[in-house]
PDB file of N, CA and C in Angstrom:
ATOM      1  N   UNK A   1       0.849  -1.170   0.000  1.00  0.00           N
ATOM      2  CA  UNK A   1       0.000   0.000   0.000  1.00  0.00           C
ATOM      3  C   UNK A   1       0.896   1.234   0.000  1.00  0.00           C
ATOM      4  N   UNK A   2       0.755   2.799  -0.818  1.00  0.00           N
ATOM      5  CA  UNK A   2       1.220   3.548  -0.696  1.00  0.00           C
ATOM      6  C   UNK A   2       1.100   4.127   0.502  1.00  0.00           C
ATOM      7  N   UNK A   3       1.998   5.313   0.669  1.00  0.00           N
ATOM      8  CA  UNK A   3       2.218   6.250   2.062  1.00  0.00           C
ATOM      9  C   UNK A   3       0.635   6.850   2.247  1.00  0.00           C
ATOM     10  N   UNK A   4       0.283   7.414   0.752  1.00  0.00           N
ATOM     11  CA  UNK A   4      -1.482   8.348   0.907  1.00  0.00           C
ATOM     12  C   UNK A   4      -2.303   7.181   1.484  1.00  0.00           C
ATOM     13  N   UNK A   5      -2.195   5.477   1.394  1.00  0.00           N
ATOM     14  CA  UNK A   5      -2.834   4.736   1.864  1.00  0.00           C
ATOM     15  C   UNK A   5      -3.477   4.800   3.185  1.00  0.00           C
ATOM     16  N   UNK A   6      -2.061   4.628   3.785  1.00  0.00           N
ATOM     17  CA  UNK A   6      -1.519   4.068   4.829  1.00  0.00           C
ATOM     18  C   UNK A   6      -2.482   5.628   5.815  1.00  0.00           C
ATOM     19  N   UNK A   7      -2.306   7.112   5.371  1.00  0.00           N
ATOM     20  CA  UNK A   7      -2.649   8.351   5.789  1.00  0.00           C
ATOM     21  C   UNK A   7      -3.976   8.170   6.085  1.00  0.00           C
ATOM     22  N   UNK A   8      -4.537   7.600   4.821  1.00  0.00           N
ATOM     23  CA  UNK A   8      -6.385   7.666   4.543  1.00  0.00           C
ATOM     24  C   UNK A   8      -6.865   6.680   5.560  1.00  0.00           C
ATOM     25  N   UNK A   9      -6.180   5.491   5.513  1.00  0.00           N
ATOM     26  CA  UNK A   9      -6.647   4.555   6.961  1.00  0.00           C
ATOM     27  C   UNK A   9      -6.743   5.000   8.546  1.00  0.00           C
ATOM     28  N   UNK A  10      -5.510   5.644   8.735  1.00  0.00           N
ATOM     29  CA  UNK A  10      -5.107   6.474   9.814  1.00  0.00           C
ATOM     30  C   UNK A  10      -6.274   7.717   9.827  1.00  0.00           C
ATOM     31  N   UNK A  11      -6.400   8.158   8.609  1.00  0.00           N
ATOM     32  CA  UNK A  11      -7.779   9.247   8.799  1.00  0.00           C
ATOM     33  C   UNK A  11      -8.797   8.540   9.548  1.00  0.00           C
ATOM     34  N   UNK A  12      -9.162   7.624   8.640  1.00  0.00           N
ATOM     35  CA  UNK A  12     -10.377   6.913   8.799  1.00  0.00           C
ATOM     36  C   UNK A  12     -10.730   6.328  10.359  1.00  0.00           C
ATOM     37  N   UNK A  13      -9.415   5.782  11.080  1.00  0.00           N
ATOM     38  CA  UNK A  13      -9.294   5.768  12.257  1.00  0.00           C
ATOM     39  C   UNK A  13     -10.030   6.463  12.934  1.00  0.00           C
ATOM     40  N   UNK A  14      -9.195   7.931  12.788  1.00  0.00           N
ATOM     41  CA  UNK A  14      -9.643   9.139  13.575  1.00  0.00           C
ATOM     42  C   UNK A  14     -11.353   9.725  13.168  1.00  0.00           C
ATOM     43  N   UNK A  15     -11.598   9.621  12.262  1.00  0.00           N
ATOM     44  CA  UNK A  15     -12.497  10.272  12.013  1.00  0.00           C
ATOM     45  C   UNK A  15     -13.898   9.182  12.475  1.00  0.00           C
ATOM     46  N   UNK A  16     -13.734   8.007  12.754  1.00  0.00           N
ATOM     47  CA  UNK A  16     -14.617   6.908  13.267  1.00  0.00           C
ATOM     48  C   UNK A  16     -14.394   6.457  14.342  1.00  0.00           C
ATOM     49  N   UNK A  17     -13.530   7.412  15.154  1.00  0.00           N
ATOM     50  CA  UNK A  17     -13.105   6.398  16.775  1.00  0.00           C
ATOM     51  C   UNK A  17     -14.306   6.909  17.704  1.00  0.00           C
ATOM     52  N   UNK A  18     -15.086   7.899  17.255  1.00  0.00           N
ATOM     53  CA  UNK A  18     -15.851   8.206  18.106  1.00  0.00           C
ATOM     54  C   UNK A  18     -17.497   7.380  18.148  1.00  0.00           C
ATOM     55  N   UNK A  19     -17.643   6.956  17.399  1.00  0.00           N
ATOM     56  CA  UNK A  19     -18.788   6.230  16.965  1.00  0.00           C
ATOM     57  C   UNK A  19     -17.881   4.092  17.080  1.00  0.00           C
ATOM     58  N   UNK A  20     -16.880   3.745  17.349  1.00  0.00           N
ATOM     59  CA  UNK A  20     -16.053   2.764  17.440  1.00  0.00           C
ATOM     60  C   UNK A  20     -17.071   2.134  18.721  1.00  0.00           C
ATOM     61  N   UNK A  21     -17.517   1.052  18.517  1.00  0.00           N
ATOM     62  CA  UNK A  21     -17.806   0.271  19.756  1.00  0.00           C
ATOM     63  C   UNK A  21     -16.602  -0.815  20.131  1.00  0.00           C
ATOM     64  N   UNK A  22     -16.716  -1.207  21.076  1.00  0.00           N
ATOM     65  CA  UNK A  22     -15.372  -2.082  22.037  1.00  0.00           C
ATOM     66  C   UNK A  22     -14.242  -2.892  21.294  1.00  0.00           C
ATOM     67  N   UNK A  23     -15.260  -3.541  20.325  1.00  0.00           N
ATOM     68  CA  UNK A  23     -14.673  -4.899  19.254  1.00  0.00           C
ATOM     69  C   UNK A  23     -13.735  -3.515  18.353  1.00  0.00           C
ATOM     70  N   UNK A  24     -14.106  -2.967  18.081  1.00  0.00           N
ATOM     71  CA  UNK A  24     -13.816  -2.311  16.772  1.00  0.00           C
ATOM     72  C   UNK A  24     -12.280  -1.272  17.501  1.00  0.00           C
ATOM     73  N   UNK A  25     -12.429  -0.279  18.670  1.00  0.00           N
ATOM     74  CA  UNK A  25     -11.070   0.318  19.291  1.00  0.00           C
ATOM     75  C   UNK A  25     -10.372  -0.774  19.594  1.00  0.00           C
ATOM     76  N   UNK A  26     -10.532  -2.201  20.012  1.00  0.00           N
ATOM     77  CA  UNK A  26      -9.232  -3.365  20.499  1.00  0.00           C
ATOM     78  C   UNK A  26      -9.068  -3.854  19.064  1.00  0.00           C
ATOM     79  N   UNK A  27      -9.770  -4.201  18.116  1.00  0.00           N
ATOM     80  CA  UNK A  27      -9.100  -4.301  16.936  1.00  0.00           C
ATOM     81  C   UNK A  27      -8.861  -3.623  16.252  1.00  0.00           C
ATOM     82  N   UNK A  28      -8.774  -2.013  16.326  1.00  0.00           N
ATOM     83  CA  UNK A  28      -8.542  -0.945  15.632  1.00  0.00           C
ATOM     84  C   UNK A  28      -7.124  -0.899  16.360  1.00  0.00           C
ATOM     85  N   UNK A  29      -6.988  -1.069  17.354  1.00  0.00           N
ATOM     86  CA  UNK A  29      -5.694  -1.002  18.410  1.00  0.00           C
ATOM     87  C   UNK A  29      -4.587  -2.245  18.117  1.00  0.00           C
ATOM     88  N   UNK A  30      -5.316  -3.501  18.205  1.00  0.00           N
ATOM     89  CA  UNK A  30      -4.196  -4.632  17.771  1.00  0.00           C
ATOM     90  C   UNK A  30      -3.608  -4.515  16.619  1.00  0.00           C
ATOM     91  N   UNK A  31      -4.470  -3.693  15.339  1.00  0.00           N
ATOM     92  CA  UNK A  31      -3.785  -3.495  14.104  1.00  0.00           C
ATOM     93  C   UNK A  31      -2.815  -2.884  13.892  1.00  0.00           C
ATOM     94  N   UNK A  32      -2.945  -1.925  14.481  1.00  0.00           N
ATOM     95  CA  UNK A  32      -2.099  -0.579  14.738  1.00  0.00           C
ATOM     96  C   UNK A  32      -0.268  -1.111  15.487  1.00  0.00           C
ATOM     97  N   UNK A  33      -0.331  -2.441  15.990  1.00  0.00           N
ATOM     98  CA  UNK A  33       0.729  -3.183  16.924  1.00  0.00           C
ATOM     99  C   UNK A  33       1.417  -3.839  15.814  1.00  0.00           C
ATOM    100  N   UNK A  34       0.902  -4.008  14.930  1.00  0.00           N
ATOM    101  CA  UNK A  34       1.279  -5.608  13.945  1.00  0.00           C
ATOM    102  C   UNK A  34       1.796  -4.722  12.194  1.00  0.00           C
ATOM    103  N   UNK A  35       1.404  -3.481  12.480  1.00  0.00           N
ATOM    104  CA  UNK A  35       1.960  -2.960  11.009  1.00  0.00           C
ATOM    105  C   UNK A  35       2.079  -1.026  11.903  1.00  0.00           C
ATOM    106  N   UNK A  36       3.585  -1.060  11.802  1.00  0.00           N
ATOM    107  CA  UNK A  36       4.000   0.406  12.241  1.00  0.00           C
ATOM    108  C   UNK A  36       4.327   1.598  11.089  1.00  0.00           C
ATOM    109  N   UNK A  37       3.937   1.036   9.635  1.00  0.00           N
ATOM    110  CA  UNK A  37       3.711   2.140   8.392  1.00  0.00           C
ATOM    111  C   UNK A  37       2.474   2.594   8.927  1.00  0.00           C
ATOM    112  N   UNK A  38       1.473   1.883   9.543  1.00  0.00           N
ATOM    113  CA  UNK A  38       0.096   2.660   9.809  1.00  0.00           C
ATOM    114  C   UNK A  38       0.213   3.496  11.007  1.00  0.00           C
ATOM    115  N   UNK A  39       0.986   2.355  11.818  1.00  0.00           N
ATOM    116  CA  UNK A  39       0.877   3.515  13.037  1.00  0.00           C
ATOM    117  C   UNK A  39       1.719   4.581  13.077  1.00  0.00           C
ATOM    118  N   UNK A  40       2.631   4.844  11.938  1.00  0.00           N
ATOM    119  CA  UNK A  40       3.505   5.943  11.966  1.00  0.00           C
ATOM    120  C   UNK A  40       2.492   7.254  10.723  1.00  0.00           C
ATOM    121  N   UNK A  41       1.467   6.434  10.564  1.00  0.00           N
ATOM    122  CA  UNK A  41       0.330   7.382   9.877  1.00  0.00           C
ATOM    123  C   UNK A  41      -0.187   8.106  10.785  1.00  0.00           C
ATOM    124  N   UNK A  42      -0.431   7.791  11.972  1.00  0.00           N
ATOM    125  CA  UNK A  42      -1.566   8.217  13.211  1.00  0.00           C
ATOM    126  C   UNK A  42      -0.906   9.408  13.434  1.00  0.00           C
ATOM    127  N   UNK A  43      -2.161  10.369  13.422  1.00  0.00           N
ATOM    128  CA  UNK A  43      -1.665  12.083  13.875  1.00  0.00           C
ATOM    129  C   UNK A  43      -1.907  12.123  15.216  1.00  0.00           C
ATOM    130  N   UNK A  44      -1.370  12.943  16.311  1.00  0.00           N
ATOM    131  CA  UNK A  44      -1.548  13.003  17.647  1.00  0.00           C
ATOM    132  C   UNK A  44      -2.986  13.011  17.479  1.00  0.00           C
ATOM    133  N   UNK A  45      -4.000  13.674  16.745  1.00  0.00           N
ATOM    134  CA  UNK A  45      -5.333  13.515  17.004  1.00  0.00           C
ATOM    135  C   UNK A  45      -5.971  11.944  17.052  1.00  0.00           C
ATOM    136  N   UNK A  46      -5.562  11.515  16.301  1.00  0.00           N
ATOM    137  CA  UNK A  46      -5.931  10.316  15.447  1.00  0.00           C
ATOM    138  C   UNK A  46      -5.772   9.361  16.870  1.00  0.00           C
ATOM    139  N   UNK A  47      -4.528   9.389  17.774  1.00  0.00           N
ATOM    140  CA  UNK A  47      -3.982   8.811  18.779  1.00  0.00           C
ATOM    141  C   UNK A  47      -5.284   8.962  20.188  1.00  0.00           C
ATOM    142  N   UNK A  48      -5.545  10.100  19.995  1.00  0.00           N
ATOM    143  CA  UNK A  48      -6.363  10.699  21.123  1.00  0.00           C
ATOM    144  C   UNK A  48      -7.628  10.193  21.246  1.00  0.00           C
ATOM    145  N   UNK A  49      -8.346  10.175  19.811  1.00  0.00           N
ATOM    146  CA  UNK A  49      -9.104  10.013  19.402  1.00  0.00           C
ATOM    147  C   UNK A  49      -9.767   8.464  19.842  1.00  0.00           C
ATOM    148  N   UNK A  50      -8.491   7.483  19.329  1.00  0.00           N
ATOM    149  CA  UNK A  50      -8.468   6.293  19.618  1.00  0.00           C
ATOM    150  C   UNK A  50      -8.343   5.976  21.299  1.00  0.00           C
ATOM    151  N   UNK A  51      -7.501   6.503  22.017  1.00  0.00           N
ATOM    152  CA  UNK A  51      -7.811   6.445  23.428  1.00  0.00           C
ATOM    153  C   UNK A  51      -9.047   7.017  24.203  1.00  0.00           C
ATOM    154  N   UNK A  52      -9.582   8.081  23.431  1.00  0.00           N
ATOM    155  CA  UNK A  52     -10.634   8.515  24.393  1.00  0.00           C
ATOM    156  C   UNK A  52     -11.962   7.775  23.744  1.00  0.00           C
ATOM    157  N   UNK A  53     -11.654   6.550  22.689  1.00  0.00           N
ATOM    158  CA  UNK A  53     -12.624   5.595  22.168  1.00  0.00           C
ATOM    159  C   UNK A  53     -12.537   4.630  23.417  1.00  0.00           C
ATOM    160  N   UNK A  54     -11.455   4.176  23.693  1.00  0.00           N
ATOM    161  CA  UNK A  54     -10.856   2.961  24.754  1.00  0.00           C
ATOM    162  C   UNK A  54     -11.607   3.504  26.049  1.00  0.00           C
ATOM    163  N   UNK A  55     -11.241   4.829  26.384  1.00  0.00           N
ATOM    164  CA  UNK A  55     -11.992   4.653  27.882  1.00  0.00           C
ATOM    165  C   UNK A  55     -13.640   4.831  27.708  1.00  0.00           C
ATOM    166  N   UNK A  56     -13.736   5.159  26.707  1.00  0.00           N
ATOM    167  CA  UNK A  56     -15.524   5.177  26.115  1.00  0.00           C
ATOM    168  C   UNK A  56     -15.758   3.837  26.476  1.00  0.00           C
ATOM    169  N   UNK A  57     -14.832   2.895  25.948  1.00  0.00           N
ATOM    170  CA  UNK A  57     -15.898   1.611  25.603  1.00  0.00           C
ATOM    171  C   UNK A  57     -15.365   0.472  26.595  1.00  0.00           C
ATOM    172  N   UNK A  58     -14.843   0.644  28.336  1.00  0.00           N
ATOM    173  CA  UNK A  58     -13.658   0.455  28.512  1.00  0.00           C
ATOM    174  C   UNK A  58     -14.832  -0.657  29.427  1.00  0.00           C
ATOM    175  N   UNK A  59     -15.935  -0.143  29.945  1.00  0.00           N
ATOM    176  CA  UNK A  59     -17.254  -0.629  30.765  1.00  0.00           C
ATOM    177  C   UNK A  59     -17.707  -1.464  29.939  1.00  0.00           C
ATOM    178  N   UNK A  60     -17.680  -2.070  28.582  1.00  0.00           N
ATOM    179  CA  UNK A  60     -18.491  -3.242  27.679  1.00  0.00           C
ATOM    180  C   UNK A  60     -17.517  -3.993  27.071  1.00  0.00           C
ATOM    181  N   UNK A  61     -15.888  -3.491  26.741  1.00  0.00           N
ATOM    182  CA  UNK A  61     -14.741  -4.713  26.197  1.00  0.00           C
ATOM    183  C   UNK A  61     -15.293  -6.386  26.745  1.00  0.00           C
ATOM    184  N   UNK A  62     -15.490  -6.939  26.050  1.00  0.00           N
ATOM    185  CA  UNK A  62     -15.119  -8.258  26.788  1.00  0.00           C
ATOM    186  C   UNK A  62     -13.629  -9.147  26.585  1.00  0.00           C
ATOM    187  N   UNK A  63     -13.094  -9.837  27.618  1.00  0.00           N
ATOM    188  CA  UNK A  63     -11.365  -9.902  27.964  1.00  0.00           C
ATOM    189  C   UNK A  63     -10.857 -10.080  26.645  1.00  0.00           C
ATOM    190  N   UNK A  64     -10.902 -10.734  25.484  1.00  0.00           N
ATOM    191  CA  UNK A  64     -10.360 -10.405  24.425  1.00  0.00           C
ATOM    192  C   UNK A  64      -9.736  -9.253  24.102  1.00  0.00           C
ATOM    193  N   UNK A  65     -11.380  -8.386  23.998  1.00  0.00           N
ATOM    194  CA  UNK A  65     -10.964  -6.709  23.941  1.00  0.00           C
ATOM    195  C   UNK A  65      -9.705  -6.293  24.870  1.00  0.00           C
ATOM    196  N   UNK A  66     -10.179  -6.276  26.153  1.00  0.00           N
ATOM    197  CA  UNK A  66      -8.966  -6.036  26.786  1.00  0.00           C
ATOM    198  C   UNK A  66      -8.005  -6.420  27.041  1.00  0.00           C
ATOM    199  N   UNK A  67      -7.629  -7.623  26.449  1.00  0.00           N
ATOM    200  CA  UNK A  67      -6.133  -7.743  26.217  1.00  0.00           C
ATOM    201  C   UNK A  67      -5.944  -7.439  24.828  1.00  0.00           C
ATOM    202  N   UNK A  68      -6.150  -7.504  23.934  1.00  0.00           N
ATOM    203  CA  UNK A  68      -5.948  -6.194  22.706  1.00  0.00           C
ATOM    204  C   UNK A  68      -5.544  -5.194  23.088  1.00  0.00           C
ATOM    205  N   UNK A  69      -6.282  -4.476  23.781  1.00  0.00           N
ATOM    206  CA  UNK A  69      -6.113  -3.092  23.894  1.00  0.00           C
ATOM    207  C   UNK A  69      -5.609  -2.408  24.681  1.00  0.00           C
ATOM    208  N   UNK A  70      -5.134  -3.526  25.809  1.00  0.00           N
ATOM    209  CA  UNK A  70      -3.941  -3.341  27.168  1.00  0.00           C
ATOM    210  C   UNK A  70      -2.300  -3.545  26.294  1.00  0.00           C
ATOM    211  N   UNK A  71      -2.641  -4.687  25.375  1.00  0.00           N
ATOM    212  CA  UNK A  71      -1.161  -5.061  24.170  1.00  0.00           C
ATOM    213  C   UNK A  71      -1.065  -3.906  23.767  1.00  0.00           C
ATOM    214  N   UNK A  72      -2.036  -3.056  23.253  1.00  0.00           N
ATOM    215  CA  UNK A  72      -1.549  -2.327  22.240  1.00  0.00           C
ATOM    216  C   UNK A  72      -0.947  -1.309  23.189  1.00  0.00           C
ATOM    217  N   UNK A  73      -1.969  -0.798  24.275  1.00  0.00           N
ATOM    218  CA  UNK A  73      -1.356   0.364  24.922  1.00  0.00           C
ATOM    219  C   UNK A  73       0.274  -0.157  25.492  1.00  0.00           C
ATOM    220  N   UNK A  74       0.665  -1.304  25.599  1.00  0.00           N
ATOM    221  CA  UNK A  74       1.911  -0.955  26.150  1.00  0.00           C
ATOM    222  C   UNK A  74       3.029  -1.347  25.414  1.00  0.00           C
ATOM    223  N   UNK A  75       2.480  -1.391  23.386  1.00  0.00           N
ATOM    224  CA  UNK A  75       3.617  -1.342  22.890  1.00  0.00           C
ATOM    225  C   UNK A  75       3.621   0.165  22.018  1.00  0.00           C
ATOM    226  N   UNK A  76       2.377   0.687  21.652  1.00  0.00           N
ATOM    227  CA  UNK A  76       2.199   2.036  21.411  1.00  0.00           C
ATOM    228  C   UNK A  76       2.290   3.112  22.200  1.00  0.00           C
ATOM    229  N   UNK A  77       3.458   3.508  22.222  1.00  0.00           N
ATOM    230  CA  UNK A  77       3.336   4.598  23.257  1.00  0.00           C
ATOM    231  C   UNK A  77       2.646   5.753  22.908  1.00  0.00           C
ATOM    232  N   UNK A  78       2.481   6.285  21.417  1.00  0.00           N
ATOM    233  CA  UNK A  78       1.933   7.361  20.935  1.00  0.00           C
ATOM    234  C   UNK A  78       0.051   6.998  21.935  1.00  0.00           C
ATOM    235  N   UNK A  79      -0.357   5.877  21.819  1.00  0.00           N
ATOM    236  CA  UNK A  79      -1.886   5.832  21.842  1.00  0.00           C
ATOM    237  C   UNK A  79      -1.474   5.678  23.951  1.00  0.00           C
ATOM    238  N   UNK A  80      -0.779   5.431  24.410  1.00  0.00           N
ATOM    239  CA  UNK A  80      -0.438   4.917  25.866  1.00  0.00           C
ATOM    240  C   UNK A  80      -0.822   6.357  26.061  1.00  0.00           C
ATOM    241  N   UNK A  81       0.108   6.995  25.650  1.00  0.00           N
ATOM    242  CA  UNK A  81       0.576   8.759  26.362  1.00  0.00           C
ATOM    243  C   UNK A  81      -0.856   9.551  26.392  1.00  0.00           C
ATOM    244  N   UNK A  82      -1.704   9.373  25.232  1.00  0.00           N
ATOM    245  CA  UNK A  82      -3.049   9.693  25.472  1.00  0.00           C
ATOM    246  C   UNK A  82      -3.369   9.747  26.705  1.00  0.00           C
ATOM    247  N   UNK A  83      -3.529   8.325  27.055  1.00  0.00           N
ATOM    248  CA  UNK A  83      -4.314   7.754  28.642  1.00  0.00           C
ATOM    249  C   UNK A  83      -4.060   8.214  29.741  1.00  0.00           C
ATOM    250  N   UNK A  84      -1.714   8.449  29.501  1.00  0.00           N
ATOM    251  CA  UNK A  84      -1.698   8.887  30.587  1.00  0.00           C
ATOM    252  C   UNK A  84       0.139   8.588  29.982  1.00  0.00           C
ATOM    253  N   UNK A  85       0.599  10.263  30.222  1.00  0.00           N
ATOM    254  CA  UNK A  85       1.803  10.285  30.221  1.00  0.00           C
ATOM    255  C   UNK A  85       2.910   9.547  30.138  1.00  0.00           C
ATOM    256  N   UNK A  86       2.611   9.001  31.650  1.00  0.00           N
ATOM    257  CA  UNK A  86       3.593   8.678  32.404  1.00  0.00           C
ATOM    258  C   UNK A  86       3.982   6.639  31.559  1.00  0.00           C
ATOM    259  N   UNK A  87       2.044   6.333  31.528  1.00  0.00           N
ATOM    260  CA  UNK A  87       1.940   5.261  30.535  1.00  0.00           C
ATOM    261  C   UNK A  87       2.872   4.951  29.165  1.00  0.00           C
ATOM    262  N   UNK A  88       3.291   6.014  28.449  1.00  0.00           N
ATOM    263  CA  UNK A  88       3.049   6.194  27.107  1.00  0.00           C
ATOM    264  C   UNK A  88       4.920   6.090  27.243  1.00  0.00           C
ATOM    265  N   UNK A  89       5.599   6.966  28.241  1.00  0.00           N
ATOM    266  CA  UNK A  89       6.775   6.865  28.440  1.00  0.00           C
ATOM    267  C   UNK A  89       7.247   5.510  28.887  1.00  0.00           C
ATOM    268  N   UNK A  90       7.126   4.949  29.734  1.00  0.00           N
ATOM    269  CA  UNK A  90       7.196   3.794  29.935  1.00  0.00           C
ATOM    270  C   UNK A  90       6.926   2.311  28.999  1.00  0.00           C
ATOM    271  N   UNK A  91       5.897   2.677  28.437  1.00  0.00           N
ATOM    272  CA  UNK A  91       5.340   1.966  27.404  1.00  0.00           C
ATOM    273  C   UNK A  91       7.116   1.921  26.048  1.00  0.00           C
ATOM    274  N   UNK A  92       7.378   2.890  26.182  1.00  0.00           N
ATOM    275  CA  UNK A  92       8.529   3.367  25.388  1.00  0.00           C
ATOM    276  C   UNK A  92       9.793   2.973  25.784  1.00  0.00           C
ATOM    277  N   UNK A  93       9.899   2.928  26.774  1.00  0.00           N
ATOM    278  CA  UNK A  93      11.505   2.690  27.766  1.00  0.00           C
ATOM    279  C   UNK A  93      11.548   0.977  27.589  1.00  0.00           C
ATOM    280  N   UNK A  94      10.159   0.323  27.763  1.00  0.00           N
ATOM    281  CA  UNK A  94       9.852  -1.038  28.267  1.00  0.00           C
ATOM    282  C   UNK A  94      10.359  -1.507  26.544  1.00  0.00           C
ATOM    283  N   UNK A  95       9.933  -0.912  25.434  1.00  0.00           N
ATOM    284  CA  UNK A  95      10.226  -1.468  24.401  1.00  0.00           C
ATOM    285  C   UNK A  95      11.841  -1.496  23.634  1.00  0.00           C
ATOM    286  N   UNK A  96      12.096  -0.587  23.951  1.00  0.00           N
ATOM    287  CA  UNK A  96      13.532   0.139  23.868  1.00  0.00           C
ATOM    288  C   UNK A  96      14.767  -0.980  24.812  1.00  0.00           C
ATOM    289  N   UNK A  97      14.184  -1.403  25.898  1.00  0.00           N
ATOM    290  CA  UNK A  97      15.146  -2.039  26.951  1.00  0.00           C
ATOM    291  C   UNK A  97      15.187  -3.349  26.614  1.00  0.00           C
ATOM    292  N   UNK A  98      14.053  -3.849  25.836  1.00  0.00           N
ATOM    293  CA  UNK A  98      13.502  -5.352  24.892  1.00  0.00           C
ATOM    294  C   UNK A  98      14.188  -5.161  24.233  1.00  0.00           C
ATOM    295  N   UNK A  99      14.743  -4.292  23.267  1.00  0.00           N
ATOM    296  CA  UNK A  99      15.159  -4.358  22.004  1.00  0.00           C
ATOM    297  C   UNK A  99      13.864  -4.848  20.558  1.00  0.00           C
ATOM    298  N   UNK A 100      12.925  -4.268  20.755  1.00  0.00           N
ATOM    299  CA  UNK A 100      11.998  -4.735  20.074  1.00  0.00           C
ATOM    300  C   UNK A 100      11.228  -3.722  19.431  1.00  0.00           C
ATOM    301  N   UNK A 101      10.573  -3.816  18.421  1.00  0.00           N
ATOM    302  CA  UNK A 101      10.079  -3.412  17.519  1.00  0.00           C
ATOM    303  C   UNK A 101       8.428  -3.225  18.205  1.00  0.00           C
ATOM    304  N   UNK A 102       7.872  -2.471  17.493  1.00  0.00           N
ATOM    305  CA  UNK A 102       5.978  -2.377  17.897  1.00  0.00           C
ATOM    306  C   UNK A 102       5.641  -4.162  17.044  1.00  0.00           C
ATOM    307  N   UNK A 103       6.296  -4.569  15.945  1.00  0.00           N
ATOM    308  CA  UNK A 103       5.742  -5.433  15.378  1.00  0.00           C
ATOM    309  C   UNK A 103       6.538  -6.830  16.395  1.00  0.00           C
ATOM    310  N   UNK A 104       7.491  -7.186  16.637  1.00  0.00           N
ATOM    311  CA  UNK A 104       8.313  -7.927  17.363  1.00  0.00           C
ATOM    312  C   UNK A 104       7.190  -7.897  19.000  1.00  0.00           C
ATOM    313  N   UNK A 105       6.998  -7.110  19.228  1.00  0.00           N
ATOM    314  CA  UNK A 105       6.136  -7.177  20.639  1.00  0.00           C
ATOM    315  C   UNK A 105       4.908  -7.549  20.669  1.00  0.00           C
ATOM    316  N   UNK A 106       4.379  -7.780  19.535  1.00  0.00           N
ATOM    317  CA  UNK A 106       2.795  -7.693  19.061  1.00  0.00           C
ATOM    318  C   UNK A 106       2.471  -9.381  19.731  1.00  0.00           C
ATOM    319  N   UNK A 107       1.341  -9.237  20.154  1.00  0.00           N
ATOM    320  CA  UNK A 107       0.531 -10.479  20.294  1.00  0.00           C
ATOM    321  C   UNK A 107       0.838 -11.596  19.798  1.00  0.00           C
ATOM    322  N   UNK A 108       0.109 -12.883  19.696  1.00  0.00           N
ATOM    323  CA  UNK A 108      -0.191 -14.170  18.912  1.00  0.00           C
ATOM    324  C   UNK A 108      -1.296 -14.084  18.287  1.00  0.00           C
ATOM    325  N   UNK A 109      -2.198 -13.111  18.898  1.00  0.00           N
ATOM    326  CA  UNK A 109      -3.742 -12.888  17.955  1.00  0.00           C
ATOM    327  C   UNK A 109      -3.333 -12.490  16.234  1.00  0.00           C
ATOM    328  N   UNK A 110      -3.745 -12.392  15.194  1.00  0.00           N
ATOM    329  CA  UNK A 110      -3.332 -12.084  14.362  1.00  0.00           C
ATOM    330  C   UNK A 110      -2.274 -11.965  14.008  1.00  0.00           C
ATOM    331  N   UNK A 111      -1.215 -12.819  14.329  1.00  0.00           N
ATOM    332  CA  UNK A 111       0.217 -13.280  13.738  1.00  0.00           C
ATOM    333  C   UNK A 111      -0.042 -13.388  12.314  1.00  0.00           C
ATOM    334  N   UNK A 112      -0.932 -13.766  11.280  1.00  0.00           N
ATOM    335  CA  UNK A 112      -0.476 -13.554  10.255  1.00  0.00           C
ATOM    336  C   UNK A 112      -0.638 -12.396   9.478  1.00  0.00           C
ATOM    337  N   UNK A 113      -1.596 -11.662  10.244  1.00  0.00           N
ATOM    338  CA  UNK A 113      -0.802  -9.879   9.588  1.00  0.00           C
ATOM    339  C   UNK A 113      -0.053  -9.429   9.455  1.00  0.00           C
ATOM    340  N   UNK A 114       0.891  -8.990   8.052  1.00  0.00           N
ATOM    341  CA  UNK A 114       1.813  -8.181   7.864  1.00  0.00           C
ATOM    342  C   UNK A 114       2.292  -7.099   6.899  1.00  0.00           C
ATOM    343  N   UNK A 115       3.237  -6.430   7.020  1.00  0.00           N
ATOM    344  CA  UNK A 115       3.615  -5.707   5.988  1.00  0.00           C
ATOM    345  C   UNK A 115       4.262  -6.204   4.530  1.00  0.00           C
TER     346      UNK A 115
END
């Protein structure tokens, strides 16, 4: 997929995280873990957007959801820092001290997604 792709998805993100029910922010979130051309699409809005979907829908996830969307927050730090600063830094240090990649840290759920 081109770079304008990769932008228009990342739009699309943002511009639908607010209407996103539970299933849709933890798999809008696990995707975002498993391919980092997209998540290097995400505008700080786009990021915000998607976290203040997560604590929207944080009362109906069922545990699937939330381990999606606990994975994602603590290999994305851009979508972590939303939630909470201190999250988003750490989230960052923790990946950095792994030696690992957003895609290298990603789940077993959708292992065969890739770039």
């Amino acid at each position: 997929m081109s770079q304008p792709g990769w932008v228009a998805l990342a739009e699309a993100a943002e511009r639908t995280a607010s209407e996103m029910n539970p299933q849709d922010v933890a798999s809008s979130l696990n995707a975002l873990t498993k391919l980092e051309v997209a998540a290097a699409a995400v505008s700080p809005a786009g990021w915000a957007g998607l976290a203040e979907a997560a604590e929207r829908t944080a009362r109906e996830v069922n545990p699937q959801g939330i381990a999606n969307t606990l994975h994602a927050l603590g290999v994305l730090p851009a979508a972590a820092a939303q939630l909470s600063p201190s999250v988003g830094t750490e989230a960052s240090r923790s990946r950095r001290r792994e030696g690992g990649s957003q895609h290298d840290l990603a789940g077993t759920q959708n292992d065969t997604v890739g770039v």
